[in-house]
Protein backbone atom coordinates (compact mmCIF):
# COMPACT_ATOMS: atom_id res chain seq x y z
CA UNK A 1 -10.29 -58.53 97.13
CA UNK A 2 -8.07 -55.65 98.31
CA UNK A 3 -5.87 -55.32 101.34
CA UNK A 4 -5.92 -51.75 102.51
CA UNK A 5 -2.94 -50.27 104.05
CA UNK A 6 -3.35 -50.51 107.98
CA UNK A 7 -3.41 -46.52 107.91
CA UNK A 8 -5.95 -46.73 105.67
CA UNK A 9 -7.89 -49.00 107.88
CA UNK A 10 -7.15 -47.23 110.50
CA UNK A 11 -9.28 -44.13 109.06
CA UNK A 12 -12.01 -45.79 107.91
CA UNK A 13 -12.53 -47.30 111.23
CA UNK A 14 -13.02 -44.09 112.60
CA UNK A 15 -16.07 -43.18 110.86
CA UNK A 16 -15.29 -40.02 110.18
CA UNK A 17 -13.19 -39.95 107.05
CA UNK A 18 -11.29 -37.22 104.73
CA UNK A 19 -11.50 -39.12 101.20
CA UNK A 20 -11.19 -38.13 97.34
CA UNK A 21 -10.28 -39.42 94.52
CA UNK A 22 -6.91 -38.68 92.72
CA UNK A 23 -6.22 -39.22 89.12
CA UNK A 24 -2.92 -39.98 87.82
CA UNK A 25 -2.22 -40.31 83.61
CA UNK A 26 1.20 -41.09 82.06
CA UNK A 27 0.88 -40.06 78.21
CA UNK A 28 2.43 -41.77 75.67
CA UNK A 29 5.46 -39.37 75.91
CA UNK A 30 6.12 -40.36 79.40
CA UNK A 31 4.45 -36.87 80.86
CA UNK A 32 2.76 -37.50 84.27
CA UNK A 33 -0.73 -35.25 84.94
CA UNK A 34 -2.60 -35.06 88.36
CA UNK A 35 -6.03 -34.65 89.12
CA UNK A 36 -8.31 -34.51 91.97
CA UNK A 37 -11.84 -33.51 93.31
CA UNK A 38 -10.64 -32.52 95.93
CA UNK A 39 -10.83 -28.71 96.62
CA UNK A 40 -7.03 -28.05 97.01
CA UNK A 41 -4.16 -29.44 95.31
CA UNK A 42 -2.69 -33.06 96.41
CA UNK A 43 1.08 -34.40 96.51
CA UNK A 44 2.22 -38.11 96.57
CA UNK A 45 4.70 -39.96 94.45
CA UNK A 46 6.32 -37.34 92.86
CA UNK A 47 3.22 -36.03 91.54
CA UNK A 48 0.77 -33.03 92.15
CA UNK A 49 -2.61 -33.77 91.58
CA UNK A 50 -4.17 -30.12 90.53
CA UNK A 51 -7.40 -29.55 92.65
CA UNK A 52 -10.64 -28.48 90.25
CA UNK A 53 -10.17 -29.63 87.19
CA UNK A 54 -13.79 -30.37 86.14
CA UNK A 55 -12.73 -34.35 86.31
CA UNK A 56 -15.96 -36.42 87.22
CA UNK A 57 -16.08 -40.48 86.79
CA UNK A 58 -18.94 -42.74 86.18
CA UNK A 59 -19.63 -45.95 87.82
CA UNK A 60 -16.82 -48.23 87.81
CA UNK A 61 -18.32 -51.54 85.91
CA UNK A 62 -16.52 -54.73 86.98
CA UNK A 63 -17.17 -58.14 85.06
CA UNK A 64 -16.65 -61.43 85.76
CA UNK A 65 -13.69 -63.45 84.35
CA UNK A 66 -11.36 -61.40 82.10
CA UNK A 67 -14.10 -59.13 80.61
CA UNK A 68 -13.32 -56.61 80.27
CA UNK A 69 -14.17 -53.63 82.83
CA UNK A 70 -14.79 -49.56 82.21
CA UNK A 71 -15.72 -46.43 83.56
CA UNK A 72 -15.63 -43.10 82.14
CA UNK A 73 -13.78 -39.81 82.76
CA UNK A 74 -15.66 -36.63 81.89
CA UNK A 75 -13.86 -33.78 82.06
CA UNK A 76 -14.44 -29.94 81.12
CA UNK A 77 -10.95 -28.31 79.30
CA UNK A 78 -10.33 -25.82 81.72
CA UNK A 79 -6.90 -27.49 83.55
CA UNK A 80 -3.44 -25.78 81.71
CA UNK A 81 -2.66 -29.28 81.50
CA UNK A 82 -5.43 -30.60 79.44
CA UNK A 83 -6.55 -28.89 76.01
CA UNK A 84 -8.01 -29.58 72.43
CA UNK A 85 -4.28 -30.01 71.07
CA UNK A 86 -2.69 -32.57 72.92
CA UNK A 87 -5.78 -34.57 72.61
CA UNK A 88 -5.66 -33.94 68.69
CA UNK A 89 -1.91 -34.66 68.77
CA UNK A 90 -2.73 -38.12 70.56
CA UNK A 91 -0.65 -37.50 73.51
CA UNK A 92 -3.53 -39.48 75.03
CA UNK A 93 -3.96 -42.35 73.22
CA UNK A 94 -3.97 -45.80 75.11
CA UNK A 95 -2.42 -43.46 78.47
CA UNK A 96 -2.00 -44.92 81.18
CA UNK A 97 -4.43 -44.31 84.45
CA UNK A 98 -4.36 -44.69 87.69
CA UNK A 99 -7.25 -44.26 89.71
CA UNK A 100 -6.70 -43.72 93.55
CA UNK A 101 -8.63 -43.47 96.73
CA UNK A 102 -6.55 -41.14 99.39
CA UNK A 103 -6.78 -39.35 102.67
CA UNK A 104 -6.39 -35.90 101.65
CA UNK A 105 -5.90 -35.06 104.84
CA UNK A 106 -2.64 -37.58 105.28
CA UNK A 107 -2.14 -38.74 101.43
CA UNK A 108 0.21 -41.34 102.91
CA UNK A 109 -2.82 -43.57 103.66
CA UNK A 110 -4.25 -44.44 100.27
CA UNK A 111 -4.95 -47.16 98.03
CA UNK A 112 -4.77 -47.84 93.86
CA UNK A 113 -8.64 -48.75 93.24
CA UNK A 114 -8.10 -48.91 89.48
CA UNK A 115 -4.91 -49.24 86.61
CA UNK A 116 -5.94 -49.26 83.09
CA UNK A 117 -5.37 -47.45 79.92
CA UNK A 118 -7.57 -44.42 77.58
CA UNK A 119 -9.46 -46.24 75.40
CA UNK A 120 -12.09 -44.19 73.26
CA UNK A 121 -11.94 -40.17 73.77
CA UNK A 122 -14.38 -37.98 72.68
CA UNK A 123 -13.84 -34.36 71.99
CA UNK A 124 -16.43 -31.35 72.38
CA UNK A 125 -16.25 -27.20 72.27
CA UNK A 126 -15.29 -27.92 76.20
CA UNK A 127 -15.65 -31.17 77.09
CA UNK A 128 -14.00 -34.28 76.84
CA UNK A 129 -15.03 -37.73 77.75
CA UNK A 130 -12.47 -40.56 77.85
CA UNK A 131 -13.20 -44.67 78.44
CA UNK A 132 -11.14 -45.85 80.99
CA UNK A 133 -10.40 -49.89 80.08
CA UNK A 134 -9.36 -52.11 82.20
CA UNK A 135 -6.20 -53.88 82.15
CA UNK A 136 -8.26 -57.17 81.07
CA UNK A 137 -8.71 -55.35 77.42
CA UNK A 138 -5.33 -56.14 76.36
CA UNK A 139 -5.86 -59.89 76.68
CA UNK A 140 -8.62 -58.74 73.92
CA UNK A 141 -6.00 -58.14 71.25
CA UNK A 142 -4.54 -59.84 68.78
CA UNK A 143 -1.23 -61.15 69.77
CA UNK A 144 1.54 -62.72 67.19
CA UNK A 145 1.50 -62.77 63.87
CA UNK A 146 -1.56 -63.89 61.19
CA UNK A 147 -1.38 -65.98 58.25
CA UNK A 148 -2.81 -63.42 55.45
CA UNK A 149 -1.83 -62.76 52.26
CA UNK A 150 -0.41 -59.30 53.31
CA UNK A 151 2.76 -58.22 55.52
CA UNK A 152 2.43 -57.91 59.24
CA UNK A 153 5.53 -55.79 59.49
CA UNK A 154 5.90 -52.16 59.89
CA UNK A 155 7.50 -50.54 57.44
CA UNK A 156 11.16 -49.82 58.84
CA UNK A 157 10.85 -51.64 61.41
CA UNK A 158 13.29 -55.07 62.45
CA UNK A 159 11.17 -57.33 60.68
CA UNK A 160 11.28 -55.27 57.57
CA UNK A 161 15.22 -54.00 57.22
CA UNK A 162 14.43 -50.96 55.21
CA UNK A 163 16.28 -48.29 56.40
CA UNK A 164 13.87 -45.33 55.97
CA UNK A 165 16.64 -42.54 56.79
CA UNK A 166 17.83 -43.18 53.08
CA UNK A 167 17.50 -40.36 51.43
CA UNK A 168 15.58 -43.00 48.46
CA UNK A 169 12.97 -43.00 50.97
CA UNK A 170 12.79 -39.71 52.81
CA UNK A 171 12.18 -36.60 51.55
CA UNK A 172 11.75 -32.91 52.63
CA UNK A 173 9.95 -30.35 51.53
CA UNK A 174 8.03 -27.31 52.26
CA UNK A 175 4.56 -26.19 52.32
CA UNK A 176 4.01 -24.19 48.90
CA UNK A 177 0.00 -23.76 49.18
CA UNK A 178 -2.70 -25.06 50.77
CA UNK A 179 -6.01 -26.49 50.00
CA UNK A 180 -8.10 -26.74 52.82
CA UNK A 181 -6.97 -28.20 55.91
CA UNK A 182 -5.07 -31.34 55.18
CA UNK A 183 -3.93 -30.88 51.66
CA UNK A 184 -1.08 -28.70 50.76
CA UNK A 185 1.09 -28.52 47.79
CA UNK A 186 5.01 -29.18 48.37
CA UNK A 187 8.28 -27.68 47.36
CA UNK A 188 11.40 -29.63 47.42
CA UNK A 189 9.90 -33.54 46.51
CA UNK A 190 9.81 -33.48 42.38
CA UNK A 191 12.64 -36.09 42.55
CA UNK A 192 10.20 -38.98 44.10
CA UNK A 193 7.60 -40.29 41.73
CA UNK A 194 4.11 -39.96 42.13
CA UNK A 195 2.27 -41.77 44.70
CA UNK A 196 6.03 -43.11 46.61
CA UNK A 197 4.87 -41.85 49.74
CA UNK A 198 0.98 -42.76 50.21
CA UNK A 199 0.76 -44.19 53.20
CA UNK A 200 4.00 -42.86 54.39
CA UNK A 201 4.34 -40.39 57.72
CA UNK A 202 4.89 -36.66 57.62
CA UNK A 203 7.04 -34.95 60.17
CA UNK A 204 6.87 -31.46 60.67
CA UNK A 205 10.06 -29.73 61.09
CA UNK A 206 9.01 -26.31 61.71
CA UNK A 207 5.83 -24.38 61.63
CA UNK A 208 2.88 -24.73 64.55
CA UNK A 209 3.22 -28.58 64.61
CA UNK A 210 6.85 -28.72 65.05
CA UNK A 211 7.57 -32.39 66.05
CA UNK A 212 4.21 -33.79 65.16
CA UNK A 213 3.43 -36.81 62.70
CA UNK A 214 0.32 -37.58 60.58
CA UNK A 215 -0.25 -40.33 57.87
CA UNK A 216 -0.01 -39.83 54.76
CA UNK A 217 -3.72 -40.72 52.63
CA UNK A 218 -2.43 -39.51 49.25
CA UNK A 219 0.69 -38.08 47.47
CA UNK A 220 0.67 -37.11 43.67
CA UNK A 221 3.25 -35.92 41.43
CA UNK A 222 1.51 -34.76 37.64
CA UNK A 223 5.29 -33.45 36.02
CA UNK A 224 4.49 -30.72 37.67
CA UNK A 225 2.73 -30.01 41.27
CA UNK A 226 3.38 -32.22 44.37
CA UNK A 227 0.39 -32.49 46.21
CA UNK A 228 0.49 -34.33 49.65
CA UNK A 229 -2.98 -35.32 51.61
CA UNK A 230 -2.91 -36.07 54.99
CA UNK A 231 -5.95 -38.71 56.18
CA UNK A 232 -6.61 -35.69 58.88
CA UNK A 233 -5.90 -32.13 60.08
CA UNK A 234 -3.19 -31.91 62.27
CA UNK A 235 -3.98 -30.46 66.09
CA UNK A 236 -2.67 -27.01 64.80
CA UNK A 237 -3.03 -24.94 61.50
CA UNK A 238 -0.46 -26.00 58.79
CA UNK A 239 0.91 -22.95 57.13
CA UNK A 240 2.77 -21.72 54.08
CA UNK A 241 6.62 -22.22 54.50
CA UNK A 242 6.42 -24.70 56.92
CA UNK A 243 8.98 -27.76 56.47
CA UNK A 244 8.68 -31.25 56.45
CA UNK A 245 10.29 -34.79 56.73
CA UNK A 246 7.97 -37.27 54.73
CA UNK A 247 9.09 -41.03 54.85
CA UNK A 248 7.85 -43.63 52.08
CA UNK A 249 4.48 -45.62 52.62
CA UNK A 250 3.80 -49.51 51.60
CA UNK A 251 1.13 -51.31 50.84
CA UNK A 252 2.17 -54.28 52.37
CA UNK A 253 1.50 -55.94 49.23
CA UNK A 254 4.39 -58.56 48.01
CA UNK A 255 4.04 -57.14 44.69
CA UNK A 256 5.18 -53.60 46.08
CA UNK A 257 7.58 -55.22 48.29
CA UNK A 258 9.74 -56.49 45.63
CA UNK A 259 9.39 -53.62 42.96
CA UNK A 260 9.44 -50.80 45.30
CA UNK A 261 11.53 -51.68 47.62
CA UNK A 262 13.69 -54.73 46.45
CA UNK A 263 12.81 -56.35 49.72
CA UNK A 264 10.69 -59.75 48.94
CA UNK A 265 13.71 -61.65 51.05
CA UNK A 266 11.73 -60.23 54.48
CA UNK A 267 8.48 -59.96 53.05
CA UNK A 268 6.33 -61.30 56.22
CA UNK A 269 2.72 -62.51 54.53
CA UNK A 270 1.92 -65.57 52.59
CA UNK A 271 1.28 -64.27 48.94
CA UNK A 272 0.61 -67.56 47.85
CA UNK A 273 -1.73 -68.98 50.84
CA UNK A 274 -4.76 -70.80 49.23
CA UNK A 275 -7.78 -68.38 49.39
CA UNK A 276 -11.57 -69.13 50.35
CA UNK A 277 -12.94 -69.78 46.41
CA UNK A 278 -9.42 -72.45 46.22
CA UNK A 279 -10.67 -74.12 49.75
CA UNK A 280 -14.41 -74.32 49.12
CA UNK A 281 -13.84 -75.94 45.56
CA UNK A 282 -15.35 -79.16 44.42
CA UNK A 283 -15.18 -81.24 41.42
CA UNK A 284 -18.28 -81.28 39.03
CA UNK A 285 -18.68 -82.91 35.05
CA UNK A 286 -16.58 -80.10 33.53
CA UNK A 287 -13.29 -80.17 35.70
CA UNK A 288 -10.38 -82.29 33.98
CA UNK A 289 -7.47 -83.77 36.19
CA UNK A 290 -3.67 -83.04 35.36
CA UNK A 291 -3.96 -86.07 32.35
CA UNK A 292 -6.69 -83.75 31.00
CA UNK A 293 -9.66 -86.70 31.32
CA UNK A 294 -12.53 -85.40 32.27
CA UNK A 295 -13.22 -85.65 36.03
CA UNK A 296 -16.35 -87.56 36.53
C-alpha cells in the first residue's frame, strides 16, 4: 500500500484534480527521456517530460507474491527522442522506467506508481510497443554460476584474464565489399586464421555506426578473402570503407580454451562432470568390473 505525499492528498481530496501520467526511461547509456500525456511539456527532477509523444499504457497487471507484474507502452515514433535506430542499436534494452502519477498543475505533488525495466520491444513502420516488467522479474533469473560442461565466463572479462586489447586478439580492418546487409568482405585481417573471431564483437570505428557493436555469427579466411557475418544488420547501413575493431570469439569449450587461447588455468566449466547416459547407467550380463569378470 502507498503513502501519498500530503500535497498529493491534499488534491485528491478536493475532487477536482489536474492529473497525468509522466514517463521517465534511463537507457543503458545513462540518457534520461521524458514523456507525458499531458498536453504541454512537464519539469521535475531534472527532467522534461515532452508533452505528445503518442505514449499510451495498458492496464497495469499486479500479481500476487513475487510474480511477476507488466503493462505495456505503445508508442507511435514521432518524439526526436525516440526512433527506429536507437531501438535497433539497443539503447533500450532492459531501460529503466519510471512510471509517475503528477499534478501537472503543481508537479511537486506526485507519486512513483511503477519502477521496472523494458523487457520485450517490438518494432513496426511507426509504432513501437515495449513490456514494461516489474522489478519482481529479476528475482526470475538465474543468479551464480551453473555446473555445465561449458564456461560461464565472458570472454575478457575478470574471470577469464584474457586481455582482448592484444593485438593476438584484436584486429582492424575495413569494409572491402558487401554482400547483403550483414556480410561484408574485410581488408586489413589476412594475418588471423580463419574462423578466430566467430563469435567475437565488431566495433565500428567510422562509417554510419560509428561506436556501435554487433556479434560476430561467422568469420572465414579461404588464403584469400576475409569474409565477416554479423548474426544481424546493424541499426544503420554498413558501407564500403568503413573501419572496424573486431575482438576474438570463444566457444566456451575447454578444448578451445586451452588451444586457442592457452588459458585452461581459468577455464570456469566442469569438462569432466558426469553426463546424463554416465548417471542413468546400470549394470546388465555383458558389463565386466575393473578385474574384467563378468558382472552378473
Amino acid at each position: 500500500m502507498k503513502t501519498l505525499p500530503s500535497g498529493m492528498q491534499t488534491h485528491l481530496d478536493t475532487k477536482a484534480t489536474t492529473l497525468c501520467w509522466c514517463w521517465r526511461l534511463t537507457r543503458t547509456d545513462g540518457t534520461k527521456l521524458g514523456f507525458t500525456d499531458h498536453d504541454n511539456d512537464l519539469t521535475f527532477d531534472s527532467t522534461t517530460f515532452e508533452a505528445d509523444t503518442g505514449f499510451t499504457a495498458s492496464e497495469v497487471e499486479d500479481q500476487l507474491g513475487l510474480a511477476v507484474s507488466n503493462l505495456d507502452v505503445q508508442g507511435f515514433l514521432n518524439s526526436a527522442k525516440l526512433n527506429e535506430d536507437d531501438l535497433a542499436a539497443g539503447y533500450f534494452d532492459n531501460a529503466t522506467v519510471e512510471l509517475w502519477r503528477v499534478n501537472w498543475n503543481d508537479t511537486t505533488h506526485r507519486i512513483l506508481m511503477r519502477k521496472g525495466a523494458l523487457g520485450e520491444v517490438k518494432r513496426g513502420e511507426t509504432i513501437f510497443t515495449a513490456e514494461v516488467r516489474g522489478l519482481a522479474h529479476d528475482l526470475q533469473q538465474s543468479k551464480g554460476r551453473s555446473f555445465q560442461f561449458q564456461c560461464d565466463a565472458d570472454l575478457g572479462d575478470a574471470r577469464c584474464g584474457i586481455n582482448l586489447e592484444l593485438s593476438t586478439y584484436k584486429g582492424s580492418g575495413t569494409v572491402a565489399a558487401l554482400s547483403g546487409t550483414h556480410i561484408f568482405t574485410a581488408t586489413g585481417l589476412t594475418s588471423y586464421a580463419d574462423d578466430w573471431f566467430t563469435r567475437g564483437k565488431v566495433t565500428w570505428t567510422s562509417g554510419n555506426n560509428n561506436g556501435r557493436s554487433m556479434e560476430v555469427k561467422l568469420h572465414t579466411y579461404d588464403g584469400s578473402t576475409v569474409t565477416v557475418e554479423l548474426w544481424q544488420p546493424m541499426s544503420e547501413a554498413i558501407a564500403v570503407s568503413d573501419t572496424f575493431e573486431i575482438r576474438a570469439g570463444c566457444d566456451k569449450a575447454s578444448e578451445t580454451c586451452n588451444s586457442k587461447f592457452s588459458n585452461i588455468v581459468n577455464f570456469r566449466g566442469f569438462p569432466h562432470m558426469a553426463g546424463v547416459d554416465f548417471i542413468t547407467q546400470y549394470p546388465n550380463s555383458d558389463d565386466t568390473g575393473l578385474d574384467g569378470n563378468s558382472m552378473q
